[in-house]
PDB file of N, CA and C in Angstrom:
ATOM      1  N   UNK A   1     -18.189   9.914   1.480  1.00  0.00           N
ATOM      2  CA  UNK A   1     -18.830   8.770   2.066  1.00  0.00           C
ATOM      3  C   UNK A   1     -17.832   8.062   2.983  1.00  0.00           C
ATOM      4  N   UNK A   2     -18.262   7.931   4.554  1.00  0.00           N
ATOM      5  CA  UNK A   2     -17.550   6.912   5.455  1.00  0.00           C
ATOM      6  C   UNK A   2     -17.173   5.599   4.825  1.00  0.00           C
ATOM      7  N   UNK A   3     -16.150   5.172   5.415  1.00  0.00           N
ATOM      8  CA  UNK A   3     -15.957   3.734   4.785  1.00  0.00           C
ATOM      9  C   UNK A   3     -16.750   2.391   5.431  1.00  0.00           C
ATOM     10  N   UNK A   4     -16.784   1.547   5.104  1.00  0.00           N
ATOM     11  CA  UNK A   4     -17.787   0.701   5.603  1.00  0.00           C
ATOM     12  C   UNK A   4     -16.987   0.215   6.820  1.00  0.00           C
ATOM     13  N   UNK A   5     -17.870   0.135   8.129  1.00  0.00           N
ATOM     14  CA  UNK A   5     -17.561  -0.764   9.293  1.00  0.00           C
ATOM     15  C   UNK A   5     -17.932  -2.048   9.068  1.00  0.00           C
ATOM     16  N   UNK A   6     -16.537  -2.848   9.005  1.00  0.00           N
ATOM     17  CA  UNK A   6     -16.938  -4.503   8.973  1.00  0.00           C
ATOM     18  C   UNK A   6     -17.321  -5.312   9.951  1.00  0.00           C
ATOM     19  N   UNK A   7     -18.094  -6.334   9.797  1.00  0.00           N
ATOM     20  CA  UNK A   7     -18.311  -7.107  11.124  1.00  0.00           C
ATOM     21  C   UNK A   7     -17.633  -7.987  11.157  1.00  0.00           C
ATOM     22  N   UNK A   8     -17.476  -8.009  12.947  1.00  0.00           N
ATOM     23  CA  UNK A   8     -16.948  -9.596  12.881  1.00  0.00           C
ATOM     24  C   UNK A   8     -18.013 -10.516  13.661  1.00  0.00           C
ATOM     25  N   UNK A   9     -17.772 -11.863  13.452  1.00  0.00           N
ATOM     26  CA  UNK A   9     -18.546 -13.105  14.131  1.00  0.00           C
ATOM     27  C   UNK A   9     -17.712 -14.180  14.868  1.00  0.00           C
ATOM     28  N   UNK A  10     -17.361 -13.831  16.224  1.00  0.00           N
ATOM     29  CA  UNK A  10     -16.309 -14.447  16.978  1.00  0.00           C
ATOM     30  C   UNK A  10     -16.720 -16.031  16.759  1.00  0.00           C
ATOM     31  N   UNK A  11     -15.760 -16.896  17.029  1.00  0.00           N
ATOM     32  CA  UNK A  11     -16.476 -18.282  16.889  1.00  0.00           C
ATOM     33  C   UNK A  11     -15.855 -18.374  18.457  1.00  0.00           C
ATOM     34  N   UNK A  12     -16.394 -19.217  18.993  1.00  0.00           N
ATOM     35  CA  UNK A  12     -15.844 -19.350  20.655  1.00  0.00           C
ATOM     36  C   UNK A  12     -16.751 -18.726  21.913  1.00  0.00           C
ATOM     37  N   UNK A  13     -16.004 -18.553  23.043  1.00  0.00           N
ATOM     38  CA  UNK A  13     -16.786 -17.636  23.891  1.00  0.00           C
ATOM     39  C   UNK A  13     -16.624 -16.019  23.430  1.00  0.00           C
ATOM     40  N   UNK A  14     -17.455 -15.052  23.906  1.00  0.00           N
ATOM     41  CA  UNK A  14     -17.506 -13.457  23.533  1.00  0.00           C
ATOM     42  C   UNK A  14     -17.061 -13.271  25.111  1.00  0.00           C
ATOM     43  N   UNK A  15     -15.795 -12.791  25.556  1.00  0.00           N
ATOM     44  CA  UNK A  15     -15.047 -12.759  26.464  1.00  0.00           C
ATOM     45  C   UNK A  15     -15.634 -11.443  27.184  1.00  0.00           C
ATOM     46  N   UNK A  16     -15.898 -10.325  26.081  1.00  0.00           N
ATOM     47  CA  UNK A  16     -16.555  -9.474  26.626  1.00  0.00           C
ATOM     48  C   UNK A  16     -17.941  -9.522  27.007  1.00  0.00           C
ATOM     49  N   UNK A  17     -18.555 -10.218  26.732  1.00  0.00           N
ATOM     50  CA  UNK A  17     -20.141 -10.629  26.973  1.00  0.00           C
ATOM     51  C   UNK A  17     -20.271 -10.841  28.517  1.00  0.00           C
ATOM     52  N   UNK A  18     -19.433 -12.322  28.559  1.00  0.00           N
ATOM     53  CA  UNK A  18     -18.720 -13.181  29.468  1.00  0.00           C
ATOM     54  C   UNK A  18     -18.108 -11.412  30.663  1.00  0.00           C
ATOM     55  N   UNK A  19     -17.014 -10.873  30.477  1.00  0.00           N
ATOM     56  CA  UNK A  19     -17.120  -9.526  31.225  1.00  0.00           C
ATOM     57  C   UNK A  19     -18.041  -8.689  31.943  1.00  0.00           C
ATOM     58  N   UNK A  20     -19.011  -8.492  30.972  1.00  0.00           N
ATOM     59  CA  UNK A  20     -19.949  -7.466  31.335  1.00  0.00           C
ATOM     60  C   UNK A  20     -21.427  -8.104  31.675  1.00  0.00           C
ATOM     61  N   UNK A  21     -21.619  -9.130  32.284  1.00  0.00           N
ATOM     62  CA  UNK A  21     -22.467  -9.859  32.930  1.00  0.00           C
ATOM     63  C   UNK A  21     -21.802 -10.604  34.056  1.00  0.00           C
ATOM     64  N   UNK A  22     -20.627 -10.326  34.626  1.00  0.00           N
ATOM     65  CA  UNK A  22     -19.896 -10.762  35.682  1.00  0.00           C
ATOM     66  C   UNK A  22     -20.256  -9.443  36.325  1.00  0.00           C
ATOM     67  N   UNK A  23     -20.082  -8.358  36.019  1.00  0.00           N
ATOM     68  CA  UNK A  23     -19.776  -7.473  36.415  1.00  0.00           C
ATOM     69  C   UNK A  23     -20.876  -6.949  36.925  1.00  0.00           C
ATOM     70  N   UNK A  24     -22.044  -6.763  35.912  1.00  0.00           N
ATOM     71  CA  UNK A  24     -23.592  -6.831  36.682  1.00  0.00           C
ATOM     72  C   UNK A  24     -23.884  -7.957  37.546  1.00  0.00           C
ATOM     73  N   UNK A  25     -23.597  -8.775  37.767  1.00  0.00           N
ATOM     74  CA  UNK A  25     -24.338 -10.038  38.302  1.00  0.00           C
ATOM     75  C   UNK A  25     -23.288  -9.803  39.764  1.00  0.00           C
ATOM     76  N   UNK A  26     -22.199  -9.237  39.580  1.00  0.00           N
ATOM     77  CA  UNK A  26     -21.154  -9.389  41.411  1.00  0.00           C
ATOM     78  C   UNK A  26     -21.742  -8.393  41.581  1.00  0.00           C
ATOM     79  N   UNK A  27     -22.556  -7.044  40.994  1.00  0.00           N
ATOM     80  CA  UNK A  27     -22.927  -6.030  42.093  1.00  0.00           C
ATOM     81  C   UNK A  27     -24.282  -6.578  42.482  1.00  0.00           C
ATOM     82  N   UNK A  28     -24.980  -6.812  41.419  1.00  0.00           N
ATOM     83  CA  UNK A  28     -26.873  -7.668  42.170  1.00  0.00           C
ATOM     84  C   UNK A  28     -26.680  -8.688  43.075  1.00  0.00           C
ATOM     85  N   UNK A  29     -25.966  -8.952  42.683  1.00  0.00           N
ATOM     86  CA  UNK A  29     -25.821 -10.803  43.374  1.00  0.00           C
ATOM     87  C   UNK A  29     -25.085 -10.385  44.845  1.00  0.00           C
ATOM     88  N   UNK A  30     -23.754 -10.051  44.355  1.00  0.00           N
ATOM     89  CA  UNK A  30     -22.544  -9.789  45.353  1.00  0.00           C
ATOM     90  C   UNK A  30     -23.213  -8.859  46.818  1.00  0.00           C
ATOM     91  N   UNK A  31     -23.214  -7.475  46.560  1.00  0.00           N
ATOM     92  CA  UNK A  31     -23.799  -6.639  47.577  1.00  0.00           C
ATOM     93  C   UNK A  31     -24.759  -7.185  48.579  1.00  0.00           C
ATOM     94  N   UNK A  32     -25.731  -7.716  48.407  1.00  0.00           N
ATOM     95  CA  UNK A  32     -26.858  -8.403  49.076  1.00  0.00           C
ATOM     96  C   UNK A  32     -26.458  -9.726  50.336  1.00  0.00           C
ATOM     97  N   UNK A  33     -25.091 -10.303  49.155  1.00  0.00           N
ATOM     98  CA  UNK A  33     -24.573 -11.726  50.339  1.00  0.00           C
ATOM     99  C   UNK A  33     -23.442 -10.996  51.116  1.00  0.00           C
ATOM    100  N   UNK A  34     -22.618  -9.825  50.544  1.00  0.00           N
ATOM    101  CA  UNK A  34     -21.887  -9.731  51.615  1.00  0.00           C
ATOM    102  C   UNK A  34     -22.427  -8.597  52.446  1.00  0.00           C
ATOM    103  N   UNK A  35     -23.466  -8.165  52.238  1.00  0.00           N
ATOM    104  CA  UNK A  35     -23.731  -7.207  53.074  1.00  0.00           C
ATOM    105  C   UNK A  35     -24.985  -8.349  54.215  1.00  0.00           C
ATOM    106  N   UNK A  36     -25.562  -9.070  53.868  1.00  0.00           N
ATOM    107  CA  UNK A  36     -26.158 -10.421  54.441  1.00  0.00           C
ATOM    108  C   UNK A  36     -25.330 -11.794  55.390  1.00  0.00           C
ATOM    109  N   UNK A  37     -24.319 -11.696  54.671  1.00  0.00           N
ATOM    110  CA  UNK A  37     -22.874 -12.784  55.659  1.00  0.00           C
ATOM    111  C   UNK A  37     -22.226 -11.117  56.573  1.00  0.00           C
ATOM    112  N   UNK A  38     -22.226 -10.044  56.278  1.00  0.00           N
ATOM    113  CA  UNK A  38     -21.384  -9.100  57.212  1.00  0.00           C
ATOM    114  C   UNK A  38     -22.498  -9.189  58.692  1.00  0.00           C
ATOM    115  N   UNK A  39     -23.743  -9.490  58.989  1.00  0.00           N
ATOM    116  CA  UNK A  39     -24.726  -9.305  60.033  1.00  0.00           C
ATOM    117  C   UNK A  39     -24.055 -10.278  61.116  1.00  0.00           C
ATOM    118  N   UNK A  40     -23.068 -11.674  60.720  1.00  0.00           N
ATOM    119  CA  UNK A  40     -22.968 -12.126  61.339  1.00  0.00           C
ATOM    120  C   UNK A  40     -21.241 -12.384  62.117  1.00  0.00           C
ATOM    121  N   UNK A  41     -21.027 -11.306  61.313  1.00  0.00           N
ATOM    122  CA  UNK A  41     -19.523 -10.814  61.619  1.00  0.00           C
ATOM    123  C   UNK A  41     -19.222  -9.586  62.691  1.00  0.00           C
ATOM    124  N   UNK A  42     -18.377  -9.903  63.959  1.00  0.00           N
ATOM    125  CA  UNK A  42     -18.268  -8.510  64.674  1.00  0.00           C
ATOM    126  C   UNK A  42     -16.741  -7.766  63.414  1.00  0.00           C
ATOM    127  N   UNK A  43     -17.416  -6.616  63.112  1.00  0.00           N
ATOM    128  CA  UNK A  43     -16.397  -5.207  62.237  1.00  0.00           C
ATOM    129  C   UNK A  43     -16.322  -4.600  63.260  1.00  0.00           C
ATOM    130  N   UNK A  44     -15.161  -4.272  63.932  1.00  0.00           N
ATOM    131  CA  UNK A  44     -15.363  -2.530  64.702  1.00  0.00           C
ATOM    132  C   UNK A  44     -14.759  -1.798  64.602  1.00  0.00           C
ATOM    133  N   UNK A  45     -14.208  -2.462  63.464  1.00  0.00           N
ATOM    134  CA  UNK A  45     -13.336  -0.765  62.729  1.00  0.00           C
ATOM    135  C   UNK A  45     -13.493  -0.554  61.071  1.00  0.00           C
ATOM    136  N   UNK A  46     -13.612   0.321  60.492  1.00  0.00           N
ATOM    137  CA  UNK A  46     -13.199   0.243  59.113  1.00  0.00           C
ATOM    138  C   UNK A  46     -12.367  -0.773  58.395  1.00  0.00           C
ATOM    139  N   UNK A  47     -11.269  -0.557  58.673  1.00  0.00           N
ATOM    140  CA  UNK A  47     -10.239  -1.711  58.119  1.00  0.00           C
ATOM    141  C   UNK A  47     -10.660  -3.207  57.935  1.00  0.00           C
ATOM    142  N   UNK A  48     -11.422  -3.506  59.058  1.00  0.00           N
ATOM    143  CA  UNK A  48     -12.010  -5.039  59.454  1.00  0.00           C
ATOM    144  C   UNK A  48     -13.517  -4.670  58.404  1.00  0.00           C
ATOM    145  N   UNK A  49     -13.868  -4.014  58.180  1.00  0.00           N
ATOM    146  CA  UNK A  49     -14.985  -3.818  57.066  1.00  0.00           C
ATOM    147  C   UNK A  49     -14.018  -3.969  55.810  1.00  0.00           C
ATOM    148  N   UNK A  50     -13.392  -3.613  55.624  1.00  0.00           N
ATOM    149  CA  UNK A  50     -13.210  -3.021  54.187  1.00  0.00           C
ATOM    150  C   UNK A  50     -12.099  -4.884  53.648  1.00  0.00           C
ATOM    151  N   UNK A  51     -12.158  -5.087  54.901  1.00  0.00           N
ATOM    152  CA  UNK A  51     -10.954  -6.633  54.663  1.00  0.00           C
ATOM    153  C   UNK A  51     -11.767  -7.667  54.492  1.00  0.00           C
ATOM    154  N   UNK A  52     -13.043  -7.761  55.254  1.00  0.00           N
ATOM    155  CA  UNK A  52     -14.317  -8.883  54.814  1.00  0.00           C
ATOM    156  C   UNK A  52     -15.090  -8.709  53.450  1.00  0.00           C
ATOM    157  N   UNK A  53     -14.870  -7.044  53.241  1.00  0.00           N
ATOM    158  CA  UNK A  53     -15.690  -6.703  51.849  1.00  0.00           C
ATOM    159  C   UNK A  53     -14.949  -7.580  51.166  1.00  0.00           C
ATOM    160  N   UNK A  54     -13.655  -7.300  51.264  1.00  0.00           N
ATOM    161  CA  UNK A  54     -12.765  -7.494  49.795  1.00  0.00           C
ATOM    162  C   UNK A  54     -12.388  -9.208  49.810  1.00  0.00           C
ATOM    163  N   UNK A  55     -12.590  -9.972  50.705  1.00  0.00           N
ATOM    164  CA  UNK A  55     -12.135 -11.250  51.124  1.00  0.00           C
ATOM    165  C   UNK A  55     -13.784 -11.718  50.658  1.00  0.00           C
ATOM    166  N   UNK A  56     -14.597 -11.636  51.167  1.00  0.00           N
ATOM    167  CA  UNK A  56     -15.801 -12.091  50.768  1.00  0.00           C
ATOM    168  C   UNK A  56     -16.711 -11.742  49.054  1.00  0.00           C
ATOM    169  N   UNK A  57     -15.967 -10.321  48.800  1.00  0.00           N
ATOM    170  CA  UNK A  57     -16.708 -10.370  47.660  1.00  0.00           C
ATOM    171  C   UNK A  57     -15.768 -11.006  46.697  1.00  0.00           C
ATOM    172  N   UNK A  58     -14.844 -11.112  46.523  1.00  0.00           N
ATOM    173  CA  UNK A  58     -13.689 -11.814  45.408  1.00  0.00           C
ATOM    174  C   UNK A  58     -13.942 -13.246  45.022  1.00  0.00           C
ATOM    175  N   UNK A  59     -14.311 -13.694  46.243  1.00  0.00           N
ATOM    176  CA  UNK A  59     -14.701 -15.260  46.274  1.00  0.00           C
ATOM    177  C   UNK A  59     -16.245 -15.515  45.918  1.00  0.00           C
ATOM    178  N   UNK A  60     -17.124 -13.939  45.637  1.00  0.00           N
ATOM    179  CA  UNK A  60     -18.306 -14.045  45.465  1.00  0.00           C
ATOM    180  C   UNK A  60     -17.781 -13.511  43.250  1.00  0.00           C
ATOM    181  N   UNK A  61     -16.946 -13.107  43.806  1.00  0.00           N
ATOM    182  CA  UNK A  61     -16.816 -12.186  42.213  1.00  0.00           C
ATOM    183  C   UNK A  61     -16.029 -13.885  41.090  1.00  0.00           C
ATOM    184  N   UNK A  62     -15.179 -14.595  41.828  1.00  0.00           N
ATOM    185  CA  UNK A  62     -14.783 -15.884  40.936  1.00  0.00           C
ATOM    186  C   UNK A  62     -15.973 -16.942  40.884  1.00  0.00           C
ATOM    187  N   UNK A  63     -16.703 -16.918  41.601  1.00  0.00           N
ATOM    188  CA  UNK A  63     -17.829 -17.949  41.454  1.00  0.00           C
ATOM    189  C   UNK A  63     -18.944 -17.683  40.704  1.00  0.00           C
ATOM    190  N   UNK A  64     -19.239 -15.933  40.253  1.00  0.00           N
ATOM    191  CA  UNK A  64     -20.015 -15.320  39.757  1.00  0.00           C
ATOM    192  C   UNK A  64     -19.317 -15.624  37.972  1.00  0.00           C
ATOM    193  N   UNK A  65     -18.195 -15.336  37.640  1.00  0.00           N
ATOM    194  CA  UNK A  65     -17.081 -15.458  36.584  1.00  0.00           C
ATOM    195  C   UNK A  65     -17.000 -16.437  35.914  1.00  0.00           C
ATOM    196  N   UNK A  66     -16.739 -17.601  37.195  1.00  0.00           N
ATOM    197  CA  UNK A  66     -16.180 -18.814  36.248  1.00  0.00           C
ATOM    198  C   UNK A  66     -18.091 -19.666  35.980  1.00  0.00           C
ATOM    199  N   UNK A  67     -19.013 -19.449  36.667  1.00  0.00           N
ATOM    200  CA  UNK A  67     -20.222 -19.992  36.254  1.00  0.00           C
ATOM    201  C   UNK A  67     -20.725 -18.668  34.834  1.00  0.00           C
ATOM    202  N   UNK A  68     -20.592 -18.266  34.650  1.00  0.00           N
ATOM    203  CA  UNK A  68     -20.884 -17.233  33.792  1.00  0.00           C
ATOM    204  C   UNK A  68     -19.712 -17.521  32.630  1.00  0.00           C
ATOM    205  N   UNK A  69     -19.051 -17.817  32.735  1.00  0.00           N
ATOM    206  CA  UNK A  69     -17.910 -18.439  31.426  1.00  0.00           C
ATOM    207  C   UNK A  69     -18.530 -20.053  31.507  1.00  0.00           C
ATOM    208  N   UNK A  70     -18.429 -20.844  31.772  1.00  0.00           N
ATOM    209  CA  UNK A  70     -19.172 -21.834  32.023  1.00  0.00           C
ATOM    210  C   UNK A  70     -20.579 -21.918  31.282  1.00  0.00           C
ATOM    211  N   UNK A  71     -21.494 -21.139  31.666  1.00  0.00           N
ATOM    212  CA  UNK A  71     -22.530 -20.716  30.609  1.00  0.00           C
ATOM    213  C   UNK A  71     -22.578 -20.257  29.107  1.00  0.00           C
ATOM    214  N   UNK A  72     -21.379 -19.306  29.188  1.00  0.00           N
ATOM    215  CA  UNK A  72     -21.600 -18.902  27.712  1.00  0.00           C
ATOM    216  C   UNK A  72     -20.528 -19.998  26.598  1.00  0.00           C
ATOM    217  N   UNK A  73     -19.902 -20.413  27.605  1.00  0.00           N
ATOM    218  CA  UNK A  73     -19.111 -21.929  26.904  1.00  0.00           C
ATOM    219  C   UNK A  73     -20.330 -23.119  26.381  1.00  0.00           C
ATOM    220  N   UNK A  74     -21.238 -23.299  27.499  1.00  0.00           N
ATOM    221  CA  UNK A  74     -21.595 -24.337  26.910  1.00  0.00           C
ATOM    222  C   UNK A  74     -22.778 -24.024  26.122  1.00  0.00           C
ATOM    223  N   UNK A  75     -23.180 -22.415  26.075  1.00  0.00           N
ATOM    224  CA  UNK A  75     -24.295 -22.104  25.006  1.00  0.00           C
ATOM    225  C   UNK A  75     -23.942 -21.972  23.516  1.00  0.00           C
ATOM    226  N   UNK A  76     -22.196 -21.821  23.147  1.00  0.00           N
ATOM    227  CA  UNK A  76     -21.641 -21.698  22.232  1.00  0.00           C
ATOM    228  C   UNK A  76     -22.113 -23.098  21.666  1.00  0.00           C
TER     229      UNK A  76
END
């Protein structure tokens, strides 16, 4: 007989919860605004794409993060 798997019951935020709903929510959320704010940007090279991706989605990925910790803080 396996031994028993114990549970645990975090008291606080679930950091991983908090993780893995950042992470869904910057690709639904994220993709759509920076591919929606890129229409009004001249790119004409790769590099200048790949520097607005990463400049625009980061600032889409901390605002997505800290309201999503924010939430599961104050649902605790």
């Amino acid at each position: 007989m396996p031994s028993r798997v114990e549970s645990h019951d975090p008291e606080g935020v679930d950091y991983g919860w908090v993780m893995q709903v950042t992470f869904v929510l910057t690709i639904v959320v994220g993709a759509p605004v920076v591919a929606l704010l890129s229409t009004g940007v001249d790119l004409p090279t790769w590099g200048s794409r790949l520097e607005f991706t990463v400049r625009v989605g980061s600032v889409v990925w901390i605002a997505i993060g800290l309201t999503t910790f924010l939430y599961a803080r104050r649902r605790v």
